[in-house]
N, C-alpha and C. Protein backbone atom coordinates (compact mmCIF):
# COMPACT_ATOMS: atom_id res chain seq x y z
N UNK A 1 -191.76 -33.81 -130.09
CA UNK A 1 -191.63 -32.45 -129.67
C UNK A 1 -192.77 -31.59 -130.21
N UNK A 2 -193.37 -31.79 -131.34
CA UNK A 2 -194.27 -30.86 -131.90
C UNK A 2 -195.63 -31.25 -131.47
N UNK A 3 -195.74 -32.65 -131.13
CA UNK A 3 -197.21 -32.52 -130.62
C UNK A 3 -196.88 -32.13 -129.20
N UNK A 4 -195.95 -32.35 -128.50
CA UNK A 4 -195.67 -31.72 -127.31
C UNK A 4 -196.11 -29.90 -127.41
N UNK A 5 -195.65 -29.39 -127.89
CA UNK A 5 -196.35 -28.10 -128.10
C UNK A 5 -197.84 -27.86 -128.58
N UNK A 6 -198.08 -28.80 -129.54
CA UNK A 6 -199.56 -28.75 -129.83
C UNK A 6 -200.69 -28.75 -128.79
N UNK A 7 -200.09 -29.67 -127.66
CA UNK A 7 -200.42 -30.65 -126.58
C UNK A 7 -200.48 -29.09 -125.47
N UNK A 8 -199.36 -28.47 -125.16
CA UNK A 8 -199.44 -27.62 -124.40
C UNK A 8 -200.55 -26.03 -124.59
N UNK A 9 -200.24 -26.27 -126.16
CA UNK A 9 -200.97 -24.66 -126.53
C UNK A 9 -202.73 -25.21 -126.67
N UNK A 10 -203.22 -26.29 -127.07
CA UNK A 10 -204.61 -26.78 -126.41
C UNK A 10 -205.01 -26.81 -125.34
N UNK A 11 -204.21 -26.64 -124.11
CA UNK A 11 -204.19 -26.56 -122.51
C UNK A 11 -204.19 -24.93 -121.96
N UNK A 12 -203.14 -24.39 -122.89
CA UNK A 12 -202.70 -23.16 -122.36
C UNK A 12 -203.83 -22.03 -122.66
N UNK A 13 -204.04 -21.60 -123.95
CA UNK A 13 -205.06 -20.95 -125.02
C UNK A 13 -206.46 -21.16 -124.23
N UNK A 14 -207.41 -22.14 -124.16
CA UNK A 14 -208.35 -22.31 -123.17
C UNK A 14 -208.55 -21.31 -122.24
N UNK A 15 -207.32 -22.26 -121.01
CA UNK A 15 -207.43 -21.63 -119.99
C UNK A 15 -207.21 -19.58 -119.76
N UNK A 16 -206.31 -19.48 -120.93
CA UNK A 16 -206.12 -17.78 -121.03
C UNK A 16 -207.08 -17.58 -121.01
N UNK A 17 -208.13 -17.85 -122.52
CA UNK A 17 -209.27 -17.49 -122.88
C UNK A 17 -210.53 -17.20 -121.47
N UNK A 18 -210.64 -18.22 -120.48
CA UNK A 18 -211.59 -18.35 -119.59
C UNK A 18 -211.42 -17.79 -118.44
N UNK A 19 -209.76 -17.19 -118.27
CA UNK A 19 -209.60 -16.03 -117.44
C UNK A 19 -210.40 -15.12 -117.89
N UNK A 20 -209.57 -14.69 -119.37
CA UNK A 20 -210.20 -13.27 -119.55
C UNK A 20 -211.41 -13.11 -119.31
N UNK A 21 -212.67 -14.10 -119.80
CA UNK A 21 -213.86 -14.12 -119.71
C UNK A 21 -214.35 -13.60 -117.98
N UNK A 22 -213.51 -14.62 -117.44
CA UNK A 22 -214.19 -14.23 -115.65
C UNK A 22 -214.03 -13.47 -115.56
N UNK A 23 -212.46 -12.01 -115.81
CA UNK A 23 -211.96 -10.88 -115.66
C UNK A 23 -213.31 -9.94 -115.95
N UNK A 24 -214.19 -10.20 -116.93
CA UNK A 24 -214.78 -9.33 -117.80
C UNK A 24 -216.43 -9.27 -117.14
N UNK A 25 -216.91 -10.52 -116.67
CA UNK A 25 -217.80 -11.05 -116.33
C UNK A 25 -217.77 -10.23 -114.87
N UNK A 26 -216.57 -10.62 -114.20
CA UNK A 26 -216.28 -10.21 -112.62
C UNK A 26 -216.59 -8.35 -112.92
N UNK A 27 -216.20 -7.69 -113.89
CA UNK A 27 -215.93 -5.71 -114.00
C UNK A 27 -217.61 -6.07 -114.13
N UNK A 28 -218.27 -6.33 -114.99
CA UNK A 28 -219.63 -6.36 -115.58
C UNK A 28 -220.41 -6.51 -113.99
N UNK A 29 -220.26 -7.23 -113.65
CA UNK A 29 -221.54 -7.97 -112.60
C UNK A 29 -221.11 -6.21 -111.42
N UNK A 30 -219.80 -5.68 -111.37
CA UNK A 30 -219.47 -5.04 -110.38
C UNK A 30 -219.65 -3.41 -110.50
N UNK A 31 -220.06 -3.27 -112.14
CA UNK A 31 -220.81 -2.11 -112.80
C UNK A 31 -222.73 -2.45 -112.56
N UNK A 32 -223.13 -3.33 -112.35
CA UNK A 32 -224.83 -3.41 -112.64
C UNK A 32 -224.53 -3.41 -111.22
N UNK A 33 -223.84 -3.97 -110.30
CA UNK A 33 -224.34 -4.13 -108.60
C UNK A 33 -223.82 -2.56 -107.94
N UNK A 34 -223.27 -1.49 -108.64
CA UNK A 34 -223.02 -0.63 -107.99
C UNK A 34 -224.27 0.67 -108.50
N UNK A 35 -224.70 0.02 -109.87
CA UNK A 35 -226.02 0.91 -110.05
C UNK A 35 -226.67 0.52 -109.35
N UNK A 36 -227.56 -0.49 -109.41
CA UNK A 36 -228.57 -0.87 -108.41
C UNK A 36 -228.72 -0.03 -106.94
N UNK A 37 -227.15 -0.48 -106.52
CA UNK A 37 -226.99 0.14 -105.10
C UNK A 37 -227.54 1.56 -105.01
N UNK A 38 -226.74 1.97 -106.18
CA UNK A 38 -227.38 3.64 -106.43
C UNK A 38 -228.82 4.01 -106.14
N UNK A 39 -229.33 3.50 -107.09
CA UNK A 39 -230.74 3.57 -107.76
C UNK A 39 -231.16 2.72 -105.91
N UNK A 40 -231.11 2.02 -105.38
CA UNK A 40 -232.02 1.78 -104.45
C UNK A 40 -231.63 2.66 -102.91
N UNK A 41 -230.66 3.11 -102.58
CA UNK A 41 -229.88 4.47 -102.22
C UNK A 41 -230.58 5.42 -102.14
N UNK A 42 -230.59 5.88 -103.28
CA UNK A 42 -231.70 7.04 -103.71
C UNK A 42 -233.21 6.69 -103.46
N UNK A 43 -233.56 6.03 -104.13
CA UNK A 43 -234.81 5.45 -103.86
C UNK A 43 -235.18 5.64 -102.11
N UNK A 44 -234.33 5.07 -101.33
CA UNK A 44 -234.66 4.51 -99.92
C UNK A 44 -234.79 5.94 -99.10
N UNK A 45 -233.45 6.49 -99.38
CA UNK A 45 -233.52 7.53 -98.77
C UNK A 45 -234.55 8.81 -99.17
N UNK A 46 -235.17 8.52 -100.14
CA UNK A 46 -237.26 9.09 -100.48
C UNK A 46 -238.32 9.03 -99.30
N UNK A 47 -237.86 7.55 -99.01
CA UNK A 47 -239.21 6.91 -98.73
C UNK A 47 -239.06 7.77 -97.09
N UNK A 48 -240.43 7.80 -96.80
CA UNK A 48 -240.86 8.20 -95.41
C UNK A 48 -242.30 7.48 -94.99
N UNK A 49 -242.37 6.97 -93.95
CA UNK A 49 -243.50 6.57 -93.50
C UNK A 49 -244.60 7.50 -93.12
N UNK A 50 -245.95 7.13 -93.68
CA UNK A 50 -247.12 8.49 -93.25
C UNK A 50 -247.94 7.61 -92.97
N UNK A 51 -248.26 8.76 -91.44
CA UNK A 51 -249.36 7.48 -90.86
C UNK A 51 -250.57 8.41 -90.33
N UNK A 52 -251.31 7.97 -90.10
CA UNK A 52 -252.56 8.96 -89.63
C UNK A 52 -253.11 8.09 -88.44
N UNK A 53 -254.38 8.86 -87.77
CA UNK A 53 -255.18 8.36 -87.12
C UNK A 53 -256.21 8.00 -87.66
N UNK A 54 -256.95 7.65 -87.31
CA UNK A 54 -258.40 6.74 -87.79
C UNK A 54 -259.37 6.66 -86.51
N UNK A 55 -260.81 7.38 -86.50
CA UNK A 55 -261.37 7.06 -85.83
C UNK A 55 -262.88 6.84 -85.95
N UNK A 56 -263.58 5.82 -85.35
CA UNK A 56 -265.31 5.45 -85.77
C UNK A 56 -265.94 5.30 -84.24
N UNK A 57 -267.03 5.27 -84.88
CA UNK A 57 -267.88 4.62 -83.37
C UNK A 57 -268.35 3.13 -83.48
N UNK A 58 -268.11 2.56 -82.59
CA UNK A 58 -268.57 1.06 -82.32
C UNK A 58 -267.02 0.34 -82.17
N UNK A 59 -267.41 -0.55 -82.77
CA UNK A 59 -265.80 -1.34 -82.51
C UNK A 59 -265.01 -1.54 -83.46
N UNK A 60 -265.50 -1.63 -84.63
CA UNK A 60 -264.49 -1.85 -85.92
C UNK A 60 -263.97 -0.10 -86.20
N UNK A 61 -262.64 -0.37 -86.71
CA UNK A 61 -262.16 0.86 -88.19
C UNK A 61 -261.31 0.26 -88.50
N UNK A 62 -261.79 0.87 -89.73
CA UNK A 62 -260.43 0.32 -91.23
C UNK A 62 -259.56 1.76 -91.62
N UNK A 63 -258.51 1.30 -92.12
CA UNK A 63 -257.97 2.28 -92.54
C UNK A 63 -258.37 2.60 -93.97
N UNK A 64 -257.76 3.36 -94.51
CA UNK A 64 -257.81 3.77 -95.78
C UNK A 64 -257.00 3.19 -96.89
N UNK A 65 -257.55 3.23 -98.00
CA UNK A 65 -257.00 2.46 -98.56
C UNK A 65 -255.15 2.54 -99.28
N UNK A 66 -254.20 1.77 -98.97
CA UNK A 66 -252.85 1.59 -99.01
C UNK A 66 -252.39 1.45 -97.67
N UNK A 67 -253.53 1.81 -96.42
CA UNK A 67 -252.61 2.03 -95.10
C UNK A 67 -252.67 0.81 -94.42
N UNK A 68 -251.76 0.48 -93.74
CA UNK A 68 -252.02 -0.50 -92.56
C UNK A 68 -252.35 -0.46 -90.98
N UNK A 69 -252.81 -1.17 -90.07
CA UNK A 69 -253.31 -0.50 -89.13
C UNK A 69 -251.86 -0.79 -88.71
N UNK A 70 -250.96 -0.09 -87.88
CA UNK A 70 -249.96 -0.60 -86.82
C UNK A 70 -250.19 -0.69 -85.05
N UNK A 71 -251.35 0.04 -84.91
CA UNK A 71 -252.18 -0.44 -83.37
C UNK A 71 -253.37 -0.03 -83.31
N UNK A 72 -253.99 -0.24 -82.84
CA UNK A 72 -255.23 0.19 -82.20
C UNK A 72 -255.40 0.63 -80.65
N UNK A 73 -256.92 1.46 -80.67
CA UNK A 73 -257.25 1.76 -79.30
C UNK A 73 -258.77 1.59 -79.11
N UNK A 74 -259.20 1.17 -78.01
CA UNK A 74 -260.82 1.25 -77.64
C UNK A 74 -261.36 1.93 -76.79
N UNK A 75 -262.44 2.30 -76.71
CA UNK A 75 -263.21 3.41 -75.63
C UNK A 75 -263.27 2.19 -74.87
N UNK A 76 -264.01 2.91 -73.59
CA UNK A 76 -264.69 2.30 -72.07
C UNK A 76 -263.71 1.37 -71.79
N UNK A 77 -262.49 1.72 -71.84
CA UNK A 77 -261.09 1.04 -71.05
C UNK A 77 -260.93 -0.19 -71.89
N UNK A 78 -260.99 -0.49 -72.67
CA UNK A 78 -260.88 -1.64 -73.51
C UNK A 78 -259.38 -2.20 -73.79
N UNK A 79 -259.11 -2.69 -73.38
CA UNK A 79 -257.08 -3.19 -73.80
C UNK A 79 -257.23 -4.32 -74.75
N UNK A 80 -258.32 -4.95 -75.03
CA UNK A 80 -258.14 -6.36 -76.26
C UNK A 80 -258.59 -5.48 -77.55
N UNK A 81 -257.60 -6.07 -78.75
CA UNK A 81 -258.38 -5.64 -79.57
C UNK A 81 -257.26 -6.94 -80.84
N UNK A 82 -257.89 -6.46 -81.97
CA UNK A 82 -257.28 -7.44 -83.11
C UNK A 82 -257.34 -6.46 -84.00
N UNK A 83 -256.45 -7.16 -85.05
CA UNK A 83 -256.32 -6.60 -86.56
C UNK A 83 -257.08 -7.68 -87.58
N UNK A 84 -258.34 -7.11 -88.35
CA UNK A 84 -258.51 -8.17 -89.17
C UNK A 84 -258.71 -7.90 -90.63
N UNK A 85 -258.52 -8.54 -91.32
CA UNK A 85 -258.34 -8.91 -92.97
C UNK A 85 -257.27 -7.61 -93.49
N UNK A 86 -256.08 -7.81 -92.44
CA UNK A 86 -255.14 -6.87 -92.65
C UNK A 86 -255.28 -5.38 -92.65
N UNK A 87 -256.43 -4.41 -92.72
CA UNK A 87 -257.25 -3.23 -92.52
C UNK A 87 -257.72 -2.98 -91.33
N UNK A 88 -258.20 -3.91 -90.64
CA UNK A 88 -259.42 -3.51 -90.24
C UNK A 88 -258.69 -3.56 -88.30
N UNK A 89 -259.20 -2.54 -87.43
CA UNK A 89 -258.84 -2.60 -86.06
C UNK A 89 -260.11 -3.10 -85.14
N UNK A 90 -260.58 -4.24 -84.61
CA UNK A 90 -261.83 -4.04 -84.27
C UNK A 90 -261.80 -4.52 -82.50
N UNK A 91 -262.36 -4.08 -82.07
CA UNK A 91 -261.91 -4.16 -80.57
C UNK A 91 -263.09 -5.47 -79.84
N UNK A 92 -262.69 -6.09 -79.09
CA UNK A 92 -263.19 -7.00 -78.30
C UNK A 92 -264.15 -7.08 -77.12
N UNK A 93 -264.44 -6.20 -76.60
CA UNK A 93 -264.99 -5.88 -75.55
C UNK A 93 -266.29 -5.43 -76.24
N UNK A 94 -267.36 -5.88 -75.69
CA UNK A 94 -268.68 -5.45 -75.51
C UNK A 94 -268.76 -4.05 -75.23
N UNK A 95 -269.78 -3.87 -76.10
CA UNK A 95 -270.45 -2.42 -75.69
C UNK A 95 -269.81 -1.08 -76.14
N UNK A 96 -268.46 -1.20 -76.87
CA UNK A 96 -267.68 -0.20 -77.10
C UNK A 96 -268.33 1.23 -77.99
N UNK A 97 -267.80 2.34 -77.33
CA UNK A 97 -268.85 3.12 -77.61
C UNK A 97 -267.37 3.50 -79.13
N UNK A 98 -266.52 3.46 -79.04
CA UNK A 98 -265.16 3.82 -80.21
C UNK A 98 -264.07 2.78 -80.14
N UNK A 99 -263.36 3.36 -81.56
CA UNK A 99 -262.60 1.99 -81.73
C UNK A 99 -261.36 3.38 -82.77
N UNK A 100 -259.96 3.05 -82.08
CA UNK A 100 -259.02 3.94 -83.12
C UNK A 100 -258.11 2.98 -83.84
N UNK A 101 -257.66 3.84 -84.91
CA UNK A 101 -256.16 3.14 -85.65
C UNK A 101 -255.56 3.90 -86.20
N UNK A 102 -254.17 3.58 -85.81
CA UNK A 102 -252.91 4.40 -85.95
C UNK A 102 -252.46 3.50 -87.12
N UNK A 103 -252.83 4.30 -88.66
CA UNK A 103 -252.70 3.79 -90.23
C UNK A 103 -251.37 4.50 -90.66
N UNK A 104 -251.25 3.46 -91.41
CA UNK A 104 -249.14 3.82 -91.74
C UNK A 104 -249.24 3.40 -93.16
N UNK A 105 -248.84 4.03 -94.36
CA UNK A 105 -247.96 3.49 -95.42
C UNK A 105 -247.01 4.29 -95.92
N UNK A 106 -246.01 3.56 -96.85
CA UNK A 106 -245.07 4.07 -97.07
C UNK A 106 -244.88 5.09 -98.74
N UNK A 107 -244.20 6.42 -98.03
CA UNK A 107 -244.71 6.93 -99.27
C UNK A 107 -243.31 7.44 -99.86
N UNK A 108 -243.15 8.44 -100.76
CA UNK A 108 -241.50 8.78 -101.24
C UNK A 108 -242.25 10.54 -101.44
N UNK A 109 -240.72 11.04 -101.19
CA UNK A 109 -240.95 12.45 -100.71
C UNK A 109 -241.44 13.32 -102.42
């Protein structure tokens, strides 16, 4: 009978113990994930996108520095153009007398 109890309270004691722990672990993890939320909440609702134009003569423009191009445009009817080394808008067509870019980054108010 007595190791029968010994037997049970080595089984029982544990397992209490490793509730409480998850109980405590589970409030903890559900206090840091509701700051965060906060803090990036706030944060997000800052941010606004600012974008400008950009314009050169010939075929390349870059934006400025932090911006990205999000399109381009070319003189003398030009519809091809590329984005290169992530900056830069440079248009395809021969002879282009201009080259635009519509530059975007993200800023907080």
């Amino acid at each position: 009978m007595k190791a029968a109890v010994v037997l049970l309270l080595t089984l029982l004691v544990p397992a209490y113990h490793t509730e409480a722990q998850c109980i405590i672990d589970n409030v903890v993890d559900l206090k840091v994930q509701a700051a965060i939320s906060s803090i990036v909440s706030s944060t997000l609702g800052k941010a606004k996108l600012l974008c400008q134009d950009v314009l050169a003569r010939g075929a390349f423009v870059s934006c400025p520095a932090g911006s990205k191009p999000m399109g381009c445009a070319c003189g003398m009817g030009c519809g091809s153009w590329d984005i290169r080394s992530d900056s830069t808008c440079h248009c395809q067509c021969s002879g282009i007398d201009w080259t635009s870019a519509r530059c975007c980054k993200i800023g907080l108010e």
